[in-house]
Protein backbone atom coordinates (compact mmCIF):
# COMPACT_ATOMS: atom_id res chain seq x y z
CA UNK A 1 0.00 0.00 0.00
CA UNK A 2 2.44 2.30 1.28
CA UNK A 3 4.44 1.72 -1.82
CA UNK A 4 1.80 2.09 -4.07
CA UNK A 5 0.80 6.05 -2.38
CA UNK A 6 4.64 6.69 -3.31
CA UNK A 7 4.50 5.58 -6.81
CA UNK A 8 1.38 7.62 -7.12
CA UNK A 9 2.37 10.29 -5.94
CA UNK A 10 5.81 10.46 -8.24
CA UNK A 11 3.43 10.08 -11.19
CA UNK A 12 1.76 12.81 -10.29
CA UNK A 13 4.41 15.24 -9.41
CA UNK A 14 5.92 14.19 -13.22
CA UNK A 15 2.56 15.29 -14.38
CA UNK A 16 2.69 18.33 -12.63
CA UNK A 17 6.29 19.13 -14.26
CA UNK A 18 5.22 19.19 -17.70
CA UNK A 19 1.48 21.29 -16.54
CA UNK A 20 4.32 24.10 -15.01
CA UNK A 21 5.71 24.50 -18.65
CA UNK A 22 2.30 26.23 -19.07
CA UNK A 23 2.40 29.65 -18.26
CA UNK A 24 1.45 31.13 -15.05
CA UNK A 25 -2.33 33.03 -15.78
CA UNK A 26 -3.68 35.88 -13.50
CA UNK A 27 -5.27 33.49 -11.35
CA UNK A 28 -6.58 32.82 -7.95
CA UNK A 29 -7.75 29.00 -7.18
CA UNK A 30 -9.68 28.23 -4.06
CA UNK A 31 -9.76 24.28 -2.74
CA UNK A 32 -11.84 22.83 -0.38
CA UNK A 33 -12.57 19.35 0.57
CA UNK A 34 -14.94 19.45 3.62
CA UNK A 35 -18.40 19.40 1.28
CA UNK A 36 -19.59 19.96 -1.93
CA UNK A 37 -21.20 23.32 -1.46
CA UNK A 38 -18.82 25.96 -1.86
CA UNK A 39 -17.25 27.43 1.24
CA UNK A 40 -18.97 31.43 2.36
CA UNK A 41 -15.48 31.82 3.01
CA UNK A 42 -14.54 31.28 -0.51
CA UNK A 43 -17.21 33.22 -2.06
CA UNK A 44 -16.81 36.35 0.49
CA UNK A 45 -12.78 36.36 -0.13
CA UNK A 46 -13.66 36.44 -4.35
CA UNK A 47 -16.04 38.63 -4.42
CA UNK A 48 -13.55 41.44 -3.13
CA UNK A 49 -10.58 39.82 -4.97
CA UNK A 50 -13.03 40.60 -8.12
CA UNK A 51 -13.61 43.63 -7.30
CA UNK A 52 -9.71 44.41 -6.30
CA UNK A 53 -7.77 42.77 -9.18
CA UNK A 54 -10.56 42.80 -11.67
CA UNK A 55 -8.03 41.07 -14.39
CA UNK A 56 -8.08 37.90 -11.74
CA UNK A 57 -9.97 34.85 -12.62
CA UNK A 58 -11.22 33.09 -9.50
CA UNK A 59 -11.66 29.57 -9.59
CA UNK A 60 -13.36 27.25 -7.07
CA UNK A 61 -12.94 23.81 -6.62
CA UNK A 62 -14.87 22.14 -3.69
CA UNK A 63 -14.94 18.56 -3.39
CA UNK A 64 -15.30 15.95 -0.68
CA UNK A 65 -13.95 12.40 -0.96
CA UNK A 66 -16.69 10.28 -0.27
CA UNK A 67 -16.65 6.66 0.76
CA UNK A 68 -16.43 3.85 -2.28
CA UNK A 69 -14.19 2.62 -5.13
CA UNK A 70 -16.49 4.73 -7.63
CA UNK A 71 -16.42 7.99 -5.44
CA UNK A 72 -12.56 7.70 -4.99
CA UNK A 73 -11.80 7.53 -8.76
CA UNK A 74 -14.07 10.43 -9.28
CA UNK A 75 -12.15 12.27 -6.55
CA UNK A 76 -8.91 11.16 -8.56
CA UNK A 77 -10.00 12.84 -11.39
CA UNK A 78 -11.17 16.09 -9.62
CA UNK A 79 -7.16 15.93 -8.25
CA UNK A 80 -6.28 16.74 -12.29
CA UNK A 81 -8.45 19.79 -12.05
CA UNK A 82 -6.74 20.80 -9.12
CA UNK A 83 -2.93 20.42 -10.10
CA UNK A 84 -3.71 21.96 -13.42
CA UNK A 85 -4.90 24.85 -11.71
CA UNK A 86 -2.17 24.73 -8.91
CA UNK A 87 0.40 24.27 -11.79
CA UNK A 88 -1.07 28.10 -13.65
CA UNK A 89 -1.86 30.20 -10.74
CA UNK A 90 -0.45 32.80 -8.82
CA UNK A 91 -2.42 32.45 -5.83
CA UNK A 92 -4.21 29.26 -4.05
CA UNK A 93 -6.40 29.40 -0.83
CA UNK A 94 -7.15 26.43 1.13
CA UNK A 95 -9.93 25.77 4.20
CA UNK A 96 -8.92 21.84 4.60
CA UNK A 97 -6.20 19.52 3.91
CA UNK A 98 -5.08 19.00 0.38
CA UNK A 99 -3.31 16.41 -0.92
CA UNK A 100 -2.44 18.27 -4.38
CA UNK A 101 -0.64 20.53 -2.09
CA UNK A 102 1.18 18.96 -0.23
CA UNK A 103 2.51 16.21 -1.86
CA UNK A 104 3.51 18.24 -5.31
CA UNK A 105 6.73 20.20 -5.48
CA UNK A 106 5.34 23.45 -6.37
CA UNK A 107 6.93 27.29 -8.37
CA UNK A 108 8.59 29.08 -6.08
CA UNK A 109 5.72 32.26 -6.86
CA UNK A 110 3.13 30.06 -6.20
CA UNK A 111 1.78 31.93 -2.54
CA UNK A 112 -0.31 28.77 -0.82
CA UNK A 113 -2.56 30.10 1.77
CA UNK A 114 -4.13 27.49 4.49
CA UNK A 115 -7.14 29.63 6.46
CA UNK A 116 -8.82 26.66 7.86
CA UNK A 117 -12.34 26.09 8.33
CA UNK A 118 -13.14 26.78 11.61
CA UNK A 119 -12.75 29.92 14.43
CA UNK A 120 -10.25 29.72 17.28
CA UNK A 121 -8.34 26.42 19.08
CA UNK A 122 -10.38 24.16 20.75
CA UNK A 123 -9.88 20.70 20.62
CA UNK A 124 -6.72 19.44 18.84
CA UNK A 125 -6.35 18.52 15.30
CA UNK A 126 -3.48 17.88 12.92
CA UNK A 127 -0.20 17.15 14.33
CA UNK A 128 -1.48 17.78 17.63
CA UNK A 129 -3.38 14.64 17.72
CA UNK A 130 -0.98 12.07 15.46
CA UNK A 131 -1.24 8.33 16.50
CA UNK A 132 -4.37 9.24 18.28
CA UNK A 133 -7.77 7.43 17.35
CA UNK A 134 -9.45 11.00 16.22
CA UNK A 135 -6.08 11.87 13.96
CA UNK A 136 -4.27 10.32 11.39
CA UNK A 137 -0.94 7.97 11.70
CA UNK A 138 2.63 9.51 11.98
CA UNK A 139 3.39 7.10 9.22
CA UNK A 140 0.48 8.65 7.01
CA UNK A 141 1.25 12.20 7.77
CA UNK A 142 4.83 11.45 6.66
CA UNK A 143 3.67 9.81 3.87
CA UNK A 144 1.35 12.62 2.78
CA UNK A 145 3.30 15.06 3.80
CA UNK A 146 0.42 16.28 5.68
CA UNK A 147 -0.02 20.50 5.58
CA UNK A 148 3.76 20.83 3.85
CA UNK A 149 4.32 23.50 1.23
CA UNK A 150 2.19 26.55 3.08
CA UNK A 151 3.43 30.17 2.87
CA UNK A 152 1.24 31.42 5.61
CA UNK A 153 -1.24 29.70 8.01
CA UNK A 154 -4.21 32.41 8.79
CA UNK A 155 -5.32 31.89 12.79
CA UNK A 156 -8.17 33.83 14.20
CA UNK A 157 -6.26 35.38 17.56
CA UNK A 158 -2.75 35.59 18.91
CA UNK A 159 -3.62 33.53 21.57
CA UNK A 160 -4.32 30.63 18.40
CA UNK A 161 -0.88 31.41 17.07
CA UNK A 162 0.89 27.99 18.97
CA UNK A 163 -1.80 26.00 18.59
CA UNK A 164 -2.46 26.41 15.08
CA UNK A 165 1.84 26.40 14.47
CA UNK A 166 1.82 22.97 16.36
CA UNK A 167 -1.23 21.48 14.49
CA UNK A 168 -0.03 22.55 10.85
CA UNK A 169 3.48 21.99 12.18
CA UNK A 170 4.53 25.26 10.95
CA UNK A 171 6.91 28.03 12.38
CA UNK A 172 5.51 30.37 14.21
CA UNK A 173 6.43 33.28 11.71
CA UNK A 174 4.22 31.51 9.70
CA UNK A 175 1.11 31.64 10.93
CA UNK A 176 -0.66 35.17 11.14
CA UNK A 177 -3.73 36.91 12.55
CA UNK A 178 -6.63 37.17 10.29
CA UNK A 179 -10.04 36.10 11.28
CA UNK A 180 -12.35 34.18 8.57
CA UNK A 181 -14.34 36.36 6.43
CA UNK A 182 -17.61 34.91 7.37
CA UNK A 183 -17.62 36.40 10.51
CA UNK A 184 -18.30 39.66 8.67
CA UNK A 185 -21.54 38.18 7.62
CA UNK A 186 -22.54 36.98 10.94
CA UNK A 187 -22.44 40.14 12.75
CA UNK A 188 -24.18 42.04 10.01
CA UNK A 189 -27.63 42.76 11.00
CA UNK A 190 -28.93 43.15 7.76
CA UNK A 191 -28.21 40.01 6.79
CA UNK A 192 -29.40 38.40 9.73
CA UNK A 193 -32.72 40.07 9.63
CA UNK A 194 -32.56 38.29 5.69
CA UNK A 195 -31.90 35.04 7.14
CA UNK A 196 -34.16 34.95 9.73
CA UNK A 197 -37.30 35.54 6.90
CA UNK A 198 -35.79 33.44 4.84
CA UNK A 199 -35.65 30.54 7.48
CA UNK A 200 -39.17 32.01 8.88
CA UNK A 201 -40.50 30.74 4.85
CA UNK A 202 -38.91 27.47 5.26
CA UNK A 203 -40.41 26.71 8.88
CA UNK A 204 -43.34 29.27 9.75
CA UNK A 205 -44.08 27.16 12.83
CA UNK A 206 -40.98 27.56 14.32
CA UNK A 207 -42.40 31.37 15.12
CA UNK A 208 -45.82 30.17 15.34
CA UNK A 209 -46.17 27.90 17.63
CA UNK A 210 -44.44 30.02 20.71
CA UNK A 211 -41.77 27.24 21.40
CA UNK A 212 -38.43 28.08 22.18
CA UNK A 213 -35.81 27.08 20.01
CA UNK A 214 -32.78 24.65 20.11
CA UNK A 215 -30.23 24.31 17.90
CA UNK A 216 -28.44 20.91 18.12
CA UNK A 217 -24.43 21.60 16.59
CA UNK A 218 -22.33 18.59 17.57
CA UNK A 219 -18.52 18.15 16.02
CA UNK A 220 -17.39 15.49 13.84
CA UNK A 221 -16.63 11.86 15.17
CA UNK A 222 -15.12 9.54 13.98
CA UNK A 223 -16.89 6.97 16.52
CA UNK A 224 -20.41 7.62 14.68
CA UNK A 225 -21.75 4.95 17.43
CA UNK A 226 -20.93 6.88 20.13
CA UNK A 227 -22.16 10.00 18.45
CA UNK A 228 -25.44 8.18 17.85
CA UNK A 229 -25.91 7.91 21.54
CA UNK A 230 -25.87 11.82 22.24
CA UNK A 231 -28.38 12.52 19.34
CA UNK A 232 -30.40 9.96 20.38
CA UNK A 233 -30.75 10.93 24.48
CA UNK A 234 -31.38 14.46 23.39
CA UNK A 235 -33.87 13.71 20.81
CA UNK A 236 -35.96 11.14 22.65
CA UNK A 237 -35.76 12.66 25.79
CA UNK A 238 -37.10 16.41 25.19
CA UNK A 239 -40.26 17.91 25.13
CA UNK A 240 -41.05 18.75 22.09
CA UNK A 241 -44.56 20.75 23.75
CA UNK A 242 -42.07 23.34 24.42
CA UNK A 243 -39.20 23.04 21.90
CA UNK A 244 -38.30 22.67 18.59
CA UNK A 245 -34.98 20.69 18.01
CA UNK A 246 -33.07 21.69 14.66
CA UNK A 247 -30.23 18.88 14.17
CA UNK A 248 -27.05 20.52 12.15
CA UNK A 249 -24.37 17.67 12.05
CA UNK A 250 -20.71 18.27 10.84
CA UNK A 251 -20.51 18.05 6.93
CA UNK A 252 -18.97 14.93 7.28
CA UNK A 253 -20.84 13.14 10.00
CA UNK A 254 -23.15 10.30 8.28
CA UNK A 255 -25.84 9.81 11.08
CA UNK A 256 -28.79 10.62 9.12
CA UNK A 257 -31.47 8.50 11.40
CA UNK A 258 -33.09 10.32 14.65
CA UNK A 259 -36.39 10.80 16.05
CA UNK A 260 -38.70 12.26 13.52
CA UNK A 261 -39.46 15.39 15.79
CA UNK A 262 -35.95 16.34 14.86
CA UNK A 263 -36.01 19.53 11.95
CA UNK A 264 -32.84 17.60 10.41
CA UNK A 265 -32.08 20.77 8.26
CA UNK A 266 -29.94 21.11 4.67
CA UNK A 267 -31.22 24.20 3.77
CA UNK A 268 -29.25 26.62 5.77
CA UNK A 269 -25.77 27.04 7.14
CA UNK A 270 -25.07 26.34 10.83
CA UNK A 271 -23.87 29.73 11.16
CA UNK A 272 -27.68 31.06 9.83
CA UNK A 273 -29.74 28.60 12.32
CA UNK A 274 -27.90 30.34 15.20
CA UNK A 275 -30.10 33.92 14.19
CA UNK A 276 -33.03 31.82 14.65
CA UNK A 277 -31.88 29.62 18.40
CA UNK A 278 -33.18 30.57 21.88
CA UNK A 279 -30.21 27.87 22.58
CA UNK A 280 -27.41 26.17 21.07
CA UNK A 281 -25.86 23.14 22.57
CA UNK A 282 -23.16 21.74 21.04
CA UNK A 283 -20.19 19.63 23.18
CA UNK A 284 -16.42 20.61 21.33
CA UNK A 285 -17.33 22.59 17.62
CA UNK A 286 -15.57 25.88 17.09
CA UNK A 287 -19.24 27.10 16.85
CA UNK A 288 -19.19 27.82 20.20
CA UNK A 289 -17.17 31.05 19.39
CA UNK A 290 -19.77 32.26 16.44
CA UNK A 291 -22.37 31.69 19.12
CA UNK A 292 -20.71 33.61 21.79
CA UNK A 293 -20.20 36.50 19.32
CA UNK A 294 -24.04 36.38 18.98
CA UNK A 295 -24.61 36.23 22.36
CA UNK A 296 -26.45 32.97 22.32
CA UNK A 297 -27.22 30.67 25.21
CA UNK A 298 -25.05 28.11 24.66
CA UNK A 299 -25.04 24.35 26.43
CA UNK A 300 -21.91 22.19 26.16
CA UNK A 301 -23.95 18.88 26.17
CA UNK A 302 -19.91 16.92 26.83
CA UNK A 303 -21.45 13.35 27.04
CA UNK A 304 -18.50 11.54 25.90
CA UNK A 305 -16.21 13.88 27.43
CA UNK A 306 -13.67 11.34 29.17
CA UNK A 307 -13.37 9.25 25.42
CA UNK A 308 -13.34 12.75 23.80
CA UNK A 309 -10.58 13.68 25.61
CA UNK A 310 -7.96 10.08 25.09
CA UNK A 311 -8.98 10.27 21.85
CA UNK A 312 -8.38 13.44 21.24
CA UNK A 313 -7.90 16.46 23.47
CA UNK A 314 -7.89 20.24 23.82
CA UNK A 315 -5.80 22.83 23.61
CA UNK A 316 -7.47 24.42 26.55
CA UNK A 317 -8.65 23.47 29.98
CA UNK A 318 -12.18 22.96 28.80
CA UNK A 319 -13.47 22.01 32.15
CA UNK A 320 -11.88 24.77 34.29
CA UNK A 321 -13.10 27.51 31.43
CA UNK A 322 -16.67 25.87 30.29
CA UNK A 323 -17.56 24.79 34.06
CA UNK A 324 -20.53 27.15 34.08
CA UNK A 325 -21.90 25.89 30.62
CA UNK A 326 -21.36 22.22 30.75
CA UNK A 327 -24.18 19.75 30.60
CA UNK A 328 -22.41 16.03 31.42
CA UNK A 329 -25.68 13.99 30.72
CA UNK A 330 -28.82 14.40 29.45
CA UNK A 331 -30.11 15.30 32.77
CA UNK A 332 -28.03 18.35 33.03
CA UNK A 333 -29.22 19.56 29.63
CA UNK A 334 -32.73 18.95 30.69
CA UNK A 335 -32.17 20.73 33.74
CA UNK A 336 -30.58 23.85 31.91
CA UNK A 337 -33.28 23.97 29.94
CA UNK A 338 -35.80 23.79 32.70
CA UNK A 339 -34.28 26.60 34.41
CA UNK A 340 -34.97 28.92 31.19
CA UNK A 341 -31.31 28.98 31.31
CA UNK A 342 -29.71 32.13 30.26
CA UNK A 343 -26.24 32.46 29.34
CA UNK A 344 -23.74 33.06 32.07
CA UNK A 345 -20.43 32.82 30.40
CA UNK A 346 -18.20 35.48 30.17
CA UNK A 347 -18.28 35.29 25.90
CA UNK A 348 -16.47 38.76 25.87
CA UNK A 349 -12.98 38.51 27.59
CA UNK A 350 -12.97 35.01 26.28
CA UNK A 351 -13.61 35.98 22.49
CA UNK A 352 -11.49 38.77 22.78
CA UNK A 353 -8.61 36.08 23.23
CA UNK A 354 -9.73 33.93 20.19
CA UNK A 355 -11.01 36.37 18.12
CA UNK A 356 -9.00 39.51 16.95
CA UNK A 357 -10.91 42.59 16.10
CA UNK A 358 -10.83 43.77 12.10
CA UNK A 359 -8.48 46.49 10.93
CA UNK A 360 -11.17 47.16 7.95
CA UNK A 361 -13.29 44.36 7.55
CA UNK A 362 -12.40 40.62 7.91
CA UNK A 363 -12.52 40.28 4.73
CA UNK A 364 -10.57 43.55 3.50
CA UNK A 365 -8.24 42.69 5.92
CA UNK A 366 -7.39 38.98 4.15
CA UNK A 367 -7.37 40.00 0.59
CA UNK A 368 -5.25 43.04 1.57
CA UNK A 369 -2.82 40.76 2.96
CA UNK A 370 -2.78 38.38 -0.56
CA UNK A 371 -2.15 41.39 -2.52
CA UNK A 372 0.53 42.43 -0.57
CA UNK A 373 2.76 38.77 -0.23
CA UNK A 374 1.32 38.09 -3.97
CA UNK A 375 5.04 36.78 -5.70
């Protein structure tokens, strides 16, 4: 196996030899492989790339590889797209792991830009957790050269700087403050007055009916059976007299089966749902930090904490700094709820660690900095 990855990957690095003989074109290629719907992220940072190097083209390439011989070979092919484009660009963005990147030996001009896809350090990922049951091997990262070939790494704080330099396994020079460009969108209140009607059309009775709202955000497993468990408790177990419960998995989660009370939504962003949530419970997503900059009520429902934790891990002391938020069974979310809970965390001095404030806008503030370190 392991020899048949390096063979591979020398084939496709002669490939990409003879595609750099093409000359580089004023373009900007953005990759993504954590769905198939292009990243807001993606969209936000091209529209203003459009409208700042007008000459640019700006292409998109989001892709996720799916389980099966047949969706493999199809990703295989969508891998040509991407080192053809790699190969004639000046400029590629990434929100995920690519193997294109990091495996091909790439121009020296060609600036590679990693901003991940989610806010802030929370639990570890990357190098951080290597030889652990949530990461990947030592001998596969080394074989993949997992997250080599990155000119800058773009972290949401200072206070994310080490954590994000350890889990890319970057120097710290290389990583640099520069918040995702979504979060421009999620403190606009314009467009959260749009989303709210436009969810309001898709579910009237979620204002009709008086019940308070939950939103249900849990982060990717790789343990789907133990995952199942925490959907399941909270779904059977609430009143649904008094709530609704809107289910937003992880892109890549693959539980699709809960109580049919459950709004199991695929409409609308996580991000949007929160406009709409009287709650949010979640356990270890980095959407804890766009609900805290809404001001949400949030839950940590950690029901799997102590397997969470071997099998993964945080960069923080999530019990000493979540203690007043965490719900460690069902019982404790019920009670929460009960209580008409209302959110006693201190979101402000905490986000003001994770999250830097935006010299123009978050997104000004990203494609400013591409312009600038463009080669």
């Amino acid at each position: 196996m392991i020899l048949l990855v390096k063979v591979g990957i020398f084939i496709l690095n002669i490939m990409y030899s003879f595609l750099k003989l093409f000359p580089v074109k004023n373009k900007i290629v953005y990759i993504s492989r954590q769905s198939n719907s292009i990243p807001i992220d993606f969209i936000m940072i091209k529209t203003t790339m459009e409208e700042k190097l007008p000459g640019y083209k700006n292409i998109i390439l989001a892709r996720t590889i799916e389980t099966g011989v047949c969706a493999k070979i199809l990703y295989g092919c969508h891998m040509l797209r991407q080192i053809y484009h790699l190969a004639t660009s000046k400029i590629v963005i990434l929100d995920s792991y690519c193997i294109a990147v990091s495996v091909l030996e790439h121009r020296n001009s060609l600036l590679i830009i990693q901003i991940w896809h989610a806010l802030g350090a929370l639990k570890k990922f990357g190098y951080s957790i290597l030889d652990k049951k949530e990461g990947t091997s030592s001998r596969i990262a080394d074989l993949m050269k997992m997250h080599k070939n990155y000119s800058y790494v773009l972290a949401s704080g200072e206070y994310c700087r080490v954590y994000f330099a350890e889990a890319f396994h970057q120097p710290i020079d290389k990583i640099k403050v520069f918040p995702l460009p979504r979060l421009d969108l999620l403190l606009d209140k314009l467009y959260q007055e749009q989303k709210k009607k436009e969810i309001l059309l898709k579910y009237p009775f979620l204002y009709r009916d008086g019940k308070k709202i939950i939103l249900y955000a849990p982060t990717f497993r790789k343990n789907h059976t133990i995952f199942k468990e925490g959907i399941d408790s909270l779904s059977n177990k609430l009143d649904y007299d008094r709530y609704n419960l809107i289910f937003k998995p992880h892109p890549l989660c693959q539980v699709r089966e809960i109580n049919e009370n459950v709004i199991y939504d695929c409409s609308f962003s996580t991000e949007d749902m929160i406009y709409v949530a009287d709650y949010v419970i979640t356990d270890y997503s980095a959407i804890i930090f766009e609900a805290g900059l809404l001001k949400k009520s949030v839950i940590l429902y950690a029901f799997d904490y102590a397997i969470y934790t071997r099998e993964r891990d945080f960069y923080l002391d999530y019990e000493k700094v979540f203690s007043k938020i965490i719900a460690w069974t069902i019982d404790d979310v019920l009670c929460f709820l009960q209580q008409d809970y209302v959110n006693e965390f201190d979101w402000g001095s905490f986000l003001n660690q994770v999250v830097d404030k935006p010299r123009i806008t978050y997104t000004e503030d990203i494609c400013n900095f591409l312009i600038k370190n463009m080669r």
